[in-house]
PDB file of N, CA and C in Angstrom:
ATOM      1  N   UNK A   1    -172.225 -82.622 -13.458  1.00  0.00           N
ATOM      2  CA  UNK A   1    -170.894 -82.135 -13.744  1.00  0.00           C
ATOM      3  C   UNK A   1    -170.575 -82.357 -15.224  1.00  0.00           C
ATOM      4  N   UNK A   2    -170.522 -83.494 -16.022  1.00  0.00           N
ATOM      5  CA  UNK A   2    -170.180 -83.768 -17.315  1.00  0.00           C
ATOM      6  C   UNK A   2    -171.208 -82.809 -18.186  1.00  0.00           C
ATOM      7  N   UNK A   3    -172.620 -82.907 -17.660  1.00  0.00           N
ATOM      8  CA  UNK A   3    -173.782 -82.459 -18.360  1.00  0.00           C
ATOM      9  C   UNK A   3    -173.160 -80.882 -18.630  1.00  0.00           C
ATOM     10  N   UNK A   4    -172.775 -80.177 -17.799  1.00  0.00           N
ATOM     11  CA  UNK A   4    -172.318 -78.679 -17.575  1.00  0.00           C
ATOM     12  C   UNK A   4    -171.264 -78.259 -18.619  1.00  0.00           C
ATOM     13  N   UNK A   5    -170.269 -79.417 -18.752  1.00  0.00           N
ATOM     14  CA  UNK A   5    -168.836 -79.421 -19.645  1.00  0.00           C
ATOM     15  C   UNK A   5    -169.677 -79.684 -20.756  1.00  0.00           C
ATOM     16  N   UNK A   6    -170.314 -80.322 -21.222  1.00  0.00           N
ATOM     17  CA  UNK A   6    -170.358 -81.288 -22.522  1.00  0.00           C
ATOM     18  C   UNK A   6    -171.520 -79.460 -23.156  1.00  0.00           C
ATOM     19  N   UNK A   7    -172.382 -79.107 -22.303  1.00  0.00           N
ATOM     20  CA  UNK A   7    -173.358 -78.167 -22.493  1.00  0.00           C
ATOM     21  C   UNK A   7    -173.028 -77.021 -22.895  1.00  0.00           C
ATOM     22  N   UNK A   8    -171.292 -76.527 -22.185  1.00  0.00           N
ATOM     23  CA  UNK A   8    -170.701 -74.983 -22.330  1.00  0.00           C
ATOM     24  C   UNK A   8    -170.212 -75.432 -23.256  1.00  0.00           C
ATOM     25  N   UNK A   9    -169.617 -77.154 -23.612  1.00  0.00           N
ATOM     26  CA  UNK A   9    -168.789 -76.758 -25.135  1.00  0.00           C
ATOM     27  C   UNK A   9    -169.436 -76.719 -25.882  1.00  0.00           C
ATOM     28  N   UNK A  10    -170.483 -76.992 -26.307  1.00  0.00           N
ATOM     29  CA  UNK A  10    -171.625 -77.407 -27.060  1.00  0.00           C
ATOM     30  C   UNK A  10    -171.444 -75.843 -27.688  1.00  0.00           C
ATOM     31  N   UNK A  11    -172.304 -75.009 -26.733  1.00  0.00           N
ATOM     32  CA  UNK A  11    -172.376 -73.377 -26.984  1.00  0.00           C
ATOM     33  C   UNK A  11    -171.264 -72.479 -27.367  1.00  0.00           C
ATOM     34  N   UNK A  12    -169.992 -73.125 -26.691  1.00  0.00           N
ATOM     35  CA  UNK A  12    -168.466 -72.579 -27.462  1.00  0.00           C
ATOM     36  C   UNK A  12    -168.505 -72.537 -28.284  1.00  0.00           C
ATOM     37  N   UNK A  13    -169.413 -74.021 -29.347  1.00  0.00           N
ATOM     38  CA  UNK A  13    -168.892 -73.975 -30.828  1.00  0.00           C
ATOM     39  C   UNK A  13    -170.678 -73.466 -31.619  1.00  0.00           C
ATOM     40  N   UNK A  14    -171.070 -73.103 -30.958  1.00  0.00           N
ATOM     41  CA  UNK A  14    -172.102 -72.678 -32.030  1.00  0.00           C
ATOM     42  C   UNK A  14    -173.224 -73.915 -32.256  1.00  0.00           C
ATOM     43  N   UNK A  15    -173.081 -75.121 -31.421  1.00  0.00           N
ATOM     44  CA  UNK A  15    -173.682 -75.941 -31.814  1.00  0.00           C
ATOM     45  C   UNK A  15    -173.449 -76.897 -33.160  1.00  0.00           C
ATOM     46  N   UNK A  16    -172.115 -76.990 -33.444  1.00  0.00           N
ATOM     47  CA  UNK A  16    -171.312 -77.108 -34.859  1.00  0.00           C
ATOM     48  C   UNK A  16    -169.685 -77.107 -34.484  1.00  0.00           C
ATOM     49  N   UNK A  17    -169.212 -78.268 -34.580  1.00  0.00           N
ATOM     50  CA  UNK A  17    -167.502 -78.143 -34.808  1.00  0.00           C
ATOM     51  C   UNK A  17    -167.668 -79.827 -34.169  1.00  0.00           C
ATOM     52  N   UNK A  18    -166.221 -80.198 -33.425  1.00  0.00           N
ATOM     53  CA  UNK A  18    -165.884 -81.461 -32.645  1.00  0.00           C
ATOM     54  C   UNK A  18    -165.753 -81.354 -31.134  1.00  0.00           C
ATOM     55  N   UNK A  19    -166.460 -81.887 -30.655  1.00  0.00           N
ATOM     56  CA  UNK A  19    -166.024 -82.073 -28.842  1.00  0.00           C
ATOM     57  C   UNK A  19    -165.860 -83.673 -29.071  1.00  0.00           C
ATOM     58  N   UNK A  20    -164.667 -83.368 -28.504  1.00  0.00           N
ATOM     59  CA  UNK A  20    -163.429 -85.073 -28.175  1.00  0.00           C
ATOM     60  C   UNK A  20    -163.602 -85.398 -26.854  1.00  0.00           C
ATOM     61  N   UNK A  21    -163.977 -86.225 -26.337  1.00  0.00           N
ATOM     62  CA  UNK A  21    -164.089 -86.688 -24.698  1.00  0.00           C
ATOM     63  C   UNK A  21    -163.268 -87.829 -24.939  1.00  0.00           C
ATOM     64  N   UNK A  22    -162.016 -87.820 -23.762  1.00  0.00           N
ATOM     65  CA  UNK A  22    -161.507 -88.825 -23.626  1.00  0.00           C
ATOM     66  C   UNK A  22    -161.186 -89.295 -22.122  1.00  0.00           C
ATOM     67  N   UNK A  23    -160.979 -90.595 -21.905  1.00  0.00           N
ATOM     68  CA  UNK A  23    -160.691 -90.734 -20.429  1.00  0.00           C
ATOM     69  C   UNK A  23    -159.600 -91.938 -20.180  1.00  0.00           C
ATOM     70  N   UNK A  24    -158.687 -91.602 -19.686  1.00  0.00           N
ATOM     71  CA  UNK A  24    -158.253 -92.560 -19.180  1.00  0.00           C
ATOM     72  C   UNK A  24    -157.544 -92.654 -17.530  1.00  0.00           C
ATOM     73  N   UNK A  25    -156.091 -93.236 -17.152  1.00  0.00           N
ATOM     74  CA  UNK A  25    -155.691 -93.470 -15.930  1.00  0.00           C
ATOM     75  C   UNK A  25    -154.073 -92.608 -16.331  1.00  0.00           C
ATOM     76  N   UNK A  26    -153.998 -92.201 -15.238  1.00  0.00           N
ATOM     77  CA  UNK A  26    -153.274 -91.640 -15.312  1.00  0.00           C
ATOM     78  C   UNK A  26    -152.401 -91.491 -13.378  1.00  0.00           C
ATOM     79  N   UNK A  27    -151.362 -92.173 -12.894  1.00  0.00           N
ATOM     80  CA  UNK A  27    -150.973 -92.409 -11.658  1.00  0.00           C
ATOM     81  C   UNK A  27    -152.077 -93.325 -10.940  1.00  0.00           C
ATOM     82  N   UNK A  28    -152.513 -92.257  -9.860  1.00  0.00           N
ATOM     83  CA  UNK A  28    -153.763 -92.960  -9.014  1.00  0.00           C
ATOM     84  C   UNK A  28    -154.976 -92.357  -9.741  1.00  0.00           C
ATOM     85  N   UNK A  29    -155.162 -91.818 -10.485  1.00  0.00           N
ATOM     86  CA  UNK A  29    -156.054 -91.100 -10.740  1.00  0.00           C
ATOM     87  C   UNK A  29    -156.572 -91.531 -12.313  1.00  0.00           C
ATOM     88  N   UNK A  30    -157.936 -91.067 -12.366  1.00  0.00           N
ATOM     89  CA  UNK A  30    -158.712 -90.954 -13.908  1.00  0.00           C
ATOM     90  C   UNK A  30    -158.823 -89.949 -14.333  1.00  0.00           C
ATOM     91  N   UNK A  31    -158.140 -89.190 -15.318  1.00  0.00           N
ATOM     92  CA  UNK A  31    -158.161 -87.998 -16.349  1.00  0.00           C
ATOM     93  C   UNK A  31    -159.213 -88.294 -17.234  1.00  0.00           C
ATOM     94  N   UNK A  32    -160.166 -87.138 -17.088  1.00  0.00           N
ATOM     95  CA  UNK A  32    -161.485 -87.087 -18.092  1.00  0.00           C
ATOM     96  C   UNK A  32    -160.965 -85.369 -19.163  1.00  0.00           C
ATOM     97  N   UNK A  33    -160.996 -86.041 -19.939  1.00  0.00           N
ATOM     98  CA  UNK A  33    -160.564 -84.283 -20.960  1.00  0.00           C
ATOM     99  C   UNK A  33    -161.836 -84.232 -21.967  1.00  0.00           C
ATOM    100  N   UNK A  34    -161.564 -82.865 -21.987  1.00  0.00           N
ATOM    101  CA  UNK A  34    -163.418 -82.323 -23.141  1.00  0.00           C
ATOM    102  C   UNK A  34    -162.409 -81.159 -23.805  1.00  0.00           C
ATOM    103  N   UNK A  35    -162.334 -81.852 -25.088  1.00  0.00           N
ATOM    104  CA  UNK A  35    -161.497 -80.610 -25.546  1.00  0.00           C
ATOM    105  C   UNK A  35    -162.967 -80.165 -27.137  1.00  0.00           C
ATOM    106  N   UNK A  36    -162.841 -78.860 -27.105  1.00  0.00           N
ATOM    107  CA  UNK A  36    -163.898 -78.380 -27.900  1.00  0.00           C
ATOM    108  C   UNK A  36    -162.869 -78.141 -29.112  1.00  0.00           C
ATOM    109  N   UNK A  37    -163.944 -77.324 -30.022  1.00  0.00           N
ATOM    110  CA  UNK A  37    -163.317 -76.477 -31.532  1.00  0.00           C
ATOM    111  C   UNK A  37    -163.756 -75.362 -31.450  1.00  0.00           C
ATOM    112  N   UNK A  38    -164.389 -74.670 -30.308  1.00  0.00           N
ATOM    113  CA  UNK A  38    -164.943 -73.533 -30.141  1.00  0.00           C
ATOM    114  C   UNK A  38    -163.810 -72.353 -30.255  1.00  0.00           C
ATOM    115  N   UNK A  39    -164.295 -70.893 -30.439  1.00  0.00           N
ATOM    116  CA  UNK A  39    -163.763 -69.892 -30.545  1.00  0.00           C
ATOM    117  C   UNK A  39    -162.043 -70.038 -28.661  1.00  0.00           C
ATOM    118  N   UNK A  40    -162.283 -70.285 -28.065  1.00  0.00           N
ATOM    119  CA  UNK A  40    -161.471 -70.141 -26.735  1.00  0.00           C
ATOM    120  C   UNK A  40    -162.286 -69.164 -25.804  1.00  0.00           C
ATOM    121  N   UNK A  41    -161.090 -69.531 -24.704  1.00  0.00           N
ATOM    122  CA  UNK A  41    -161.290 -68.671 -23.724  1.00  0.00           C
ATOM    123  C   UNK A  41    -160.400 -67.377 -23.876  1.00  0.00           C
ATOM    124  N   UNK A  42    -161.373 -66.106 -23.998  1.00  0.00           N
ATOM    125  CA  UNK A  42    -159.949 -64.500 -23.895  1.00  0.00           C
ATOM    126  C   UNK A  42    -159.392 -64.731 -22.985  1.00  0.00           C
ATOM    127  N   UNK A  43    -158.250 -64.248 -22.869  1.00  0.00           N
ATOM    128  CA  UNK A  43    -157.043 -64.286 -21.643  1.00  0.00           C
ATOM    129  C   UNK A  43    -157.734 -63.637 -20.536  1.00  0.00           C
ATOM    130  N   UNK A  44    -158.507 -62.401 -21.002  1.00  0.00           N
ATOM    131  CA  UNK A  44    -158.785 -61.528 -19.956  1.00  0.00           C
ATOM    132  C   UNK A  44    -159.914 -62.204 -19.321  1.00  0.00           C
ATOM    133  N   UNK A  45    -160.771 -63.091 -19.331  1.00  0.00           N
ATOM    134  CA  UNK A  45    -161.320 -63.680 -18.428  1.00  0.00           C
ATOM    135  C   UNK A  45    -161.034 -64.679 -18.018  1.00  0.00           C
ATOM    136  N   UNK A  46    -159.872 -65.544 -18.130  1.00  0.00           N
ATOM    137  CA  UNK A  46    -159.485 -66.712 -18.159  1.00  0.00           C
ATOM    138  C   UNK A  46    -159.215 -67.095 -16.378  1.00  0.00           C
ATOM    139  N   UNK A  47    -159.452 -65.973 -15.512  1.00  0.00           N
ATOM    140  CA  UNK A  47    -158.968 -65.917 -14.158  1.00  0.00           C
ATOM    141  C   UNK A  47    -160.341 -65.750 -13.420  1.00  0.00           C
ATOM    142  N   UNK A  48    -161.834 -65.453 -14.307  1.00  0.00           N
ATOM    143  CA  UNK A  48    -162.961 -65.427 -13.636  1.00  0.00           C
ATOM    144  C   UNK A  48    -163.734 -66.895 -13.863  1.00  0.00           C
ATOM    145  N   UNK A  49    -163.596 -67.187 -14.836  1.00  0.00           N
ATOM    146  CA  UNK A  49    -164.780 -68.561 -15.160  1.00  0.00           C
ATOM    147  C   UNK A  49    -164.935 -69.697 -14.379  1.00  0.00           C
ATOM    148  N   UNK A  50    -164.297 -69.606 -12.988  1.00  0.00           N
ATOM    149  CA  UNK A  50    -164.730 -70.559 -12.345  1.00  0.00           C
ATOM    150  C   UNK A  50    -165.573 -69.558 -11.212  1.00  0.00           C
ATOM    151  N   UNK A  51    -165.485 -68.061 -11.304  1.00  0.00           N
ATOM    152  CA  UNK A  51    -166.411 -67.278 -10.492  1.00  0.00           C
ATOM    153  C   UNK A  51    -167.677 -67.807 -10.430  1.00  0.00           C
ATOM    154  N   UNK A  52    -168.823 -67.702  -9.049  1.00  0.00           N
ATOM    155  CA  UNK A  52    -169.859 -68.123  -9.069  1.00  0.00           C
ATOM    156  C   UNK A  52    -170.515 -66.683  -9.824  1.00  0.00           C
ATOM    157  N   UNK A  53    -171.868 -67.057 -10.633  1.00  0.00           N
ATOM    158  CA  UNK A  53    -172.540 -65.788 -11.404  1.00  0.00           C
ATOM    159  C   UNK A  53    -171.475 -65.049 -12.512  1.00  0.00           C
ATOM    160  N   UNK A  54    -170.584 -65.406 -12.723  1.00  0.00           N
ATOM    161  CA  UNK A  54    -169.847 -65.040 -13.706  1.00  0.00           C
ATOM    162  C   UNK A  54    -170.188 -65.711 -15.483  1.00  0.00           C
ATOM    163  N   UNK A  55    -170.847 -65.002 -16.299  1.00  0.00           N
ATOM    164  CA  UNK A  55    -170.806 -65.710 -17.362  1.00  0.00           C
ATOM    165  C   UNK A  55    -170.302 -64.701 -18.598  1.00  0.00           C
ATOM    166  N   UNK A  56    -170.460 -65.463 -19.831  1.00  0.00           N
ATOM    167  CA  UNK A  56    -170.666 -64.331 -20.922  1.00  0.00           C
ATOM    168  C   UNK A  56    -171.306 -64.580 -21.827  1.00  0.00           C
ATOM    169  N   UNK A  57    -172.753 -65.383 -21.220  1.00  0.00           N
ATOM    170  CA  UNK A  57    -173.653 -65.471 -22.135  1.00  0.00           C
ATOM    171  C   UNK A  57    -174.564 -64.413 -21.702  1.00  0.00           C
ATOM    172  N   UNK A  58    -175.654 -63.827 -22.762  1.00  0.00           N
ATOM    173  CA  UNK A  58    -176.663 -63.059 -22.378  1.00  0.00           C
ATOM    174  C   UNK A  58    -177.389 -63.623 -21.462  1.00  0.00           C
ATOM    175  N   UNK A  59    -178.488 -62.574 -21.355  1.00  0.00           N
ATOM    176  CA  UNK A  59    -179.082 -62.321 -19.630  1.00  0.00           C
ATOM    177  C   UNK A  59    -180.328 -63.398 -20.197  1.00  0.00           C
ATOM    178  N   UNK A  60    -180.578 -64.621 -19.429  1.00  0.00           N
ATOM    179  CA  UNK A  60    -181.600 -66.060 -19.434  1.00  0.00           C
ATOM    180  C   UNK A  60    -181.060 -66.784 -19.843  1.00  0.00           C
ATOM    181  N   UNK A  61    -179.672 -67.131 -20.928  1.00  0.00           N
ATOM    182  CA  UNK A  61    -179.191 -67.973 -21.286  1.00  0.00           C
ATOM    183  C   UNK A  61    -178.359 -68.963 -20.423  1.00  0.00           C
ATOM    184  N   UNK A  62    -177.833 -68.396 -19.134  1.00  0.00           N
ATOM    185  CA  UNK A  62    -176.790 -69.114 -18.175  1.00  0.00           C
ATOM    186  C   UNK A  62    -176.934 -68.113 -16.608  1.00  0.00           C
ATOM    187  N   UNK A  63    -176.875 -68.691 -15.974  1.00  0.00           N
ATOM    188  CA  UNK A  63    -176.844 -68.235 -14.206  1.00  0.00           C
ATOM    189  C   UNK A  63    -175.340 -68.269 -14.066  1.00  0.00           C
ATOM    190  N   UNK A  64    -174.175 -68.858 -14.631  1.00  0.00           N
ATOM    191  CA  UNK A  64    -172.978 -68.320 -14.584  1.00  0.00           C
ATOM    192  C   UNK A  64    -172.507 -69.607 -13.176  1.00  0.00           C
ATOM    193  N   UNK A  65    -173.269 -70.115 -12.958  1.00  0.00           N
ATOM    194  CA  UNK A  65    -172.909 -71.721 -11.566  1.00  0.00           C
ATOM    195  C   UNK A  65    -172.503 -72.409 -12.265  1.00  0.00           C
ATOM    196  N   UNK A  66    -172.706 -72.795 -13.984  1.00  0.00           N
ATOM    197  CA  UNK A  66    -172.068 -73.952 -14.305  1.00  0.00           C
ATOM    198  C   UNK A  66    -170.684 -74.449 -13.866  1.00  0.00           C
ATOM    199  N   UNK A  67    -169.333 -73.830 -14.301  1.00  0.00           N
ATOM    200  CA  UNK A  67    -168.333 -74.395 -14.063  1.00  0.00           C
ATOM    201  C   UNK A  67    -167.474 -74.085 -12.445  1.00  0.00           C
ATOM    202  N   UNK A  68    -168.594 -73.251 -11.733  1.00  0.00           N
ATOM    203  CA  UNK A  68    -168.452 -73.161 -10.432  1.00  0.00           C
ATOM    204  C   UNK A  68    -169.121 -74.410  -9.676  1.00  0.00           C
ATOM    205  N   UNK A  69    -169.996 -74.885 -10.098  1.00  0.00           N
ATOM    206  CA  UNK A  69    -170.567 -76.371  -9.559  1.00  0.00           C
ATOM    207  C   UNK A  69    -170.020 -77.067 -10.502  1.00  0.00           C
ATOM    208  N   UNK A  70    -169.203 -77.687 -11.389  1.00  0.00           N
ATOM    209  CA  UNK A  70    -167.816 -79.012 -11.484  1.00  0.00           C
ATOM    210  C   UNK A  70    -166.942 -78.384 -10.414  1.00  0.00           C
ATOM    211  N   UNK A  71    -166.602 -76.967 -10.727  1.00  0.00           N
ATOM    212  CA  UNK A  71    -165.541 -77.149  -9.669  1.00  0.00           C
ATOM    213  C   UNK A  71    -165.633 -77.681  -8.565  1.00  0.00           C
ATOM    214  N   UNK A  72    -166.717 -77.256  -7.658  1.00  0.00           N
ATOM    215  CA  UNK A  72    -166.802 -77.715  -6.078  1.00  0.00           C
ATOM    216  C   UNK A  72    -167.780 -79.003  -6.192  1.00  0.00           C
ATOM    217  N   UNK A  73    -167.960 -79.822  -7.153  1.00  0.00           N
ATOM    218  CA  UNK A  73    -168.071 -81.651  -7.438  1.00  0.00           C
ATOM    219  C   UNK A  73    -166.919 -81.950  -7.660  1.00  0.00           C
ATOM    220  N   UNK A  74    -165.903 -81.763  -8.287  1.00  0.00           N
ATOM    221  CA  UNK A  74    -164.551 -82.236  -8.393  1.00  0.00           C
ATOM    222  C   UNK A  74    -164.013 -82.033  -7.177  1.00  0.00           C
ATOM    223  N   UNK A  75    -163.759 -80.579  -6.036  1.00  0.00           N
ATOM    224  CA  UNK A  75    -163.014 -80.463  -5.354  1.00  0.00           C
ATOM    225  C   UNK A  75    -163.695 -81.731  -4.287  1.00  0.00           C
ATOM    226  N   UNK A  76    -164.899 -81.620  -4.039  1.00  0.00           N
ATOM    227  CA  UNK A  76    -165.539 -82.641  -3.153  1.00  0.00           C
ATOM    228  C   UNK A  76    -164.889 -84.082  -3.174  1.00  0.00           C
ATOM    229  N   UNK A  77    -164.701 -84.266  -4.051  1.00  0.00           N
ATOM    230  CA  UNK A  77    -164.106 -85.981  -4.627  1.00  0.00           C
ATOM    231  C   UNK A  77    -162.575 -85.723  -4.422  1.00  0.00           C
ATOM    232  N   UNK A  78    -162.342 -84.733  -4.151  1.00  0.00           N
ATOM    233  CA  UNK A  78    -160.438 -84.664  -4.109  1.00  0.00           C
ATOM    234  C   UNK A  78    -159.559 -85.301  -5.051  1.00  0.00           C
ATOM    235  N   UNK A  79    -160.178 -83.788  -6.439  1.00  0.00           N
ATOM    236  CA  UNK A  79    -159.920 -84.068  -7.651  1.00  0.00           C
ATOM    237  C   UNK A  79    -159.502 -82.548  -8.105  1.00  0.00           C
ATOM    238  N   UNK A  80    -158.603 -82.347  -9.335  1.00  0.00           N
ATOM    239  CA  UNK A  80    -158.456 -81.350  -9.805  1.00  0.00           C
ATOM    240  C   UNK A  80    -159.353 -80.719 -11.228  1.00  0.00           C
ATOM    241  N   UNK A  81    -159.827 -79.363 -11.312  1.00  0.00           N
ATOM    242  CA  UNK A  81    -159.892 -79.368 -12.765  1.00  0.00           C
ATOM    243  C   UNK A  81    -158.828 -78.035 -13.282  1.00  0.00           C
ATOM    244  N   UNK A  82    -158.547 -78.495 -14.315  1.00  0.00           N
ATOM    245  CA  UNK A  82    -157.833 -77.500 -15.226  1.00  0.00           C
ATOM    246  C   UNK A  82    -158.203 -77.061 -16.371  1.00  0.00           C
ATOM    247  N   UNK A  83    -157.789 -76.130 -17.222  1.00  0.00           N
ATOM    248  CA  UNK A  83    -158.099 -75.476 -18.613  1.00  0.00           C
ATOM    249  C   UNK A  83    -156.857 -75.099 -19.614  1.00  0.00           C
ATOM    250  N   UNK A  84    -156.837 -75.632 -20.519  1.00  0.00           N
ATOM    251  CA  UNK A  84    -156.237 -74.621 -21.379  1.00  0.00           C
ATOM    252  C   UNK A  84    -156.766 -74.229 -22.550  1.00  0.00           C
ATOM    253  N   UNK A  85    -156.608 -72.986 -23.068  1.00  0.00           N
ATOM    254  CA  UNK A  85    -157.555 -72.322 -23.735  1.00  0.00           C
ATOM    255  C   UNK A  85    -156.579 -71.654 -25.275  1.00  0.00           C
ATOM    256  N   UNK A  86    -157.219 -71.688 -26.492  1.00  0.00           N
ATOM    257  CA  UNK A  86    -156.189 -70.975 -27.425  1.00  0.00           C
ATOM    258  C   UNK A  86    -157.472 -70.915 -28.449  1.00  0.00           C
ATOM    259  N   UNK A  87    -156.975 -69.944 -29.615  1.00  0.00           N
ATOM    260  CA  UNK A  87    -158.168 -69.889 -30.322  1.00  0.00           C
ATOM    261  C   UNK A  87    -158.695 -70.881 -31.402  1.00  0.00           C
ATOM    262  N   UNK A  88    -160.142 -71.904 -31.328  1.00  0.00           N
ATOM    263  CA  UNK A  88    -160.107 -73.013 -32.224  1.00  0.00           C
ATOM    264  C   UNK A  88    -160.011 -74.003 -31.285  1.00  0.00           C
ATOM    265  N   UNK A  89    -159.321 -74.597 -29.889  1.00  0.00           N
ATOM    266  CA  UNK A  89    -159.253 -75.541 -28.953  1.00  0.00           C
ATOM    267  C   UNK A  89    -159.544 -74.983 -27.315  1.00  0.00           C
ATOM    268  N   UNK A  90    -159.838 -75.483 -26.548  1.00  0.00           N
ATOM    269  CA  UNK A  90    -160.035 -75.377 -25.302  1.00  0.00           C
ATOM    270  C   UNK A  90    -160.305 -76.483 -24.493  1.00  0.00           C
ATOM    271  N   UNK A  91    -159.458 -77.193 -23.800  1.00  0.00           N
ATOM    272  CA  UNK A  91    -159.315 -78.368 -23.244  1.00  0.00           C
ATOM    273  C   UNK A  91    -160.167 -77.883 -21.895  1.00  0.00           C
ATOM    274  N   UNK A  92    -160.799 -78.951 -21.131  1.00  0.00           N
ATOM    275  CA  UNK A  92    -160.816 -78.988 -19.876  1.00  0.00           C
ATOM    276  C   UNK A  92    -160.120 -80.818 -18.976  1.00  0.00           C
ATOM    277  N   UNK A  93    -159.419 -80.291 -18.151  1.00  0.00           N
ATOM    278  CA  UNK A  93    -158.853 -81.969 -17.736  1.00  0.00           C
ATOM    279  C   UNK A  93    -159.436 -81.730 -16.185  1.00  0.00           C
ATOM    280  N   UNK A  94    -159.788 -82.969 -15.641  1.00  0.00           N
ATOM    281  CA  UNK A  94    -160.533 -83.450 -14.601  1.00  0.00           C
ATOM    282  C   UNK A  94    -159.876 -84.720 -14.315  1.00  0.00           C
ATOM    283  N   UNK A  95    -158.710 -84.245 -13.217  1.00  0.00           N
ATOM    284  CA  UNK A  95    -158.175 -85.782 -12.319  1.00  0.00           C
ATOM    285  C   UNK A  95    -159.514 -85.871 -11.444  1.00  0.00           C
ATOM    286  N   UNK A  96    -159.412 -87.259 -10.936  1.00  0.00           N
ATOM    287  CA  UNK A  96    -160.266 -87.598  -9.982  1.00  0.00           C
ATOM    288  C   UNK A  96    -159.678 -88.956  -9.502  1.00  0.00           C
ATOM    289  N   UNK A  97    -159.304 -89.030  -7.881  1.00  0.00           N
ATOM    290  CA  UNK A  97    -158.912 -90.073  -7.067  1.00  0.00           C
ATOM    291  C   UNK A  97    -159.198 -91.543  -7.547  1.00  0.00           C
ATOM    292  N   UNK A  98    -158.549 -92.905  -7.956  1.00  0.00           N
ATOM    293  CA  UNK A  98    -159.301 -94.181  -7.603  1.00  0.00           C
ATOM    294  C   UNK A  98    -159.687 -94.068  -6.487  1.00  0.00           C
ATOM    295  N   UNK A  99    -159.397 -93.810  -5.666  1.00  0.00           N
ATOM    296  CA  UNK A  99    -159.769 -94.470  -4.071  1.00  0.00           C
ATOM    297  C   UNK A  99    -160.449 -93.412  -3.646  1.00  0.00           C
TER     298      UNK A  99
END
């Protein structure tokens, strides 16, 4: 799951910019955030990228499961993930249960 986040931001930015990982507590829960410096997410796909086989990398570069497998490892743990996306930043936040 982290390997997948840390891997798509990696490629967001070209292999070049800042990915910030931070974690802390937050209620009952641990907030993990991966915020990149990459270009963003377009609006107009912003409602597919957790699709399974959905990508927008060229054809051998990605099978398009990455952020469809965090999702259903997070949902498994009865945890949330979220996104927000703008051009230059793109957060991802990941609650996940103490208990």
């Amino acid at each position: 799951m982290w390997t997948n986040l840390i891997h798509n931001a990696v490629q967001a930015m070209d292999s070049k910019g800042t990915l910030r990982i931070s974690v802390g507590q937050h209620n009952q829960g641990i907030v993990v955030e991966f915020t990149d410096s990459g270009a963003g997410i377009p609006l107009d796909i912003q409602d597919k990228i957790f699709q399974p086989f959905f990508t927008t990398k060229v054809a051998g570069e990605g099978s398009g499961l990455g952020l469809d497998i965090v999702q259903k490892i997070v949902a498994k743990h009865q945890g949330t993930i979220t996104f927000d996306s703008v051009p230059g930043s793109t957060t991802f936040t990941l609650t996940l249960p103490l208990q």
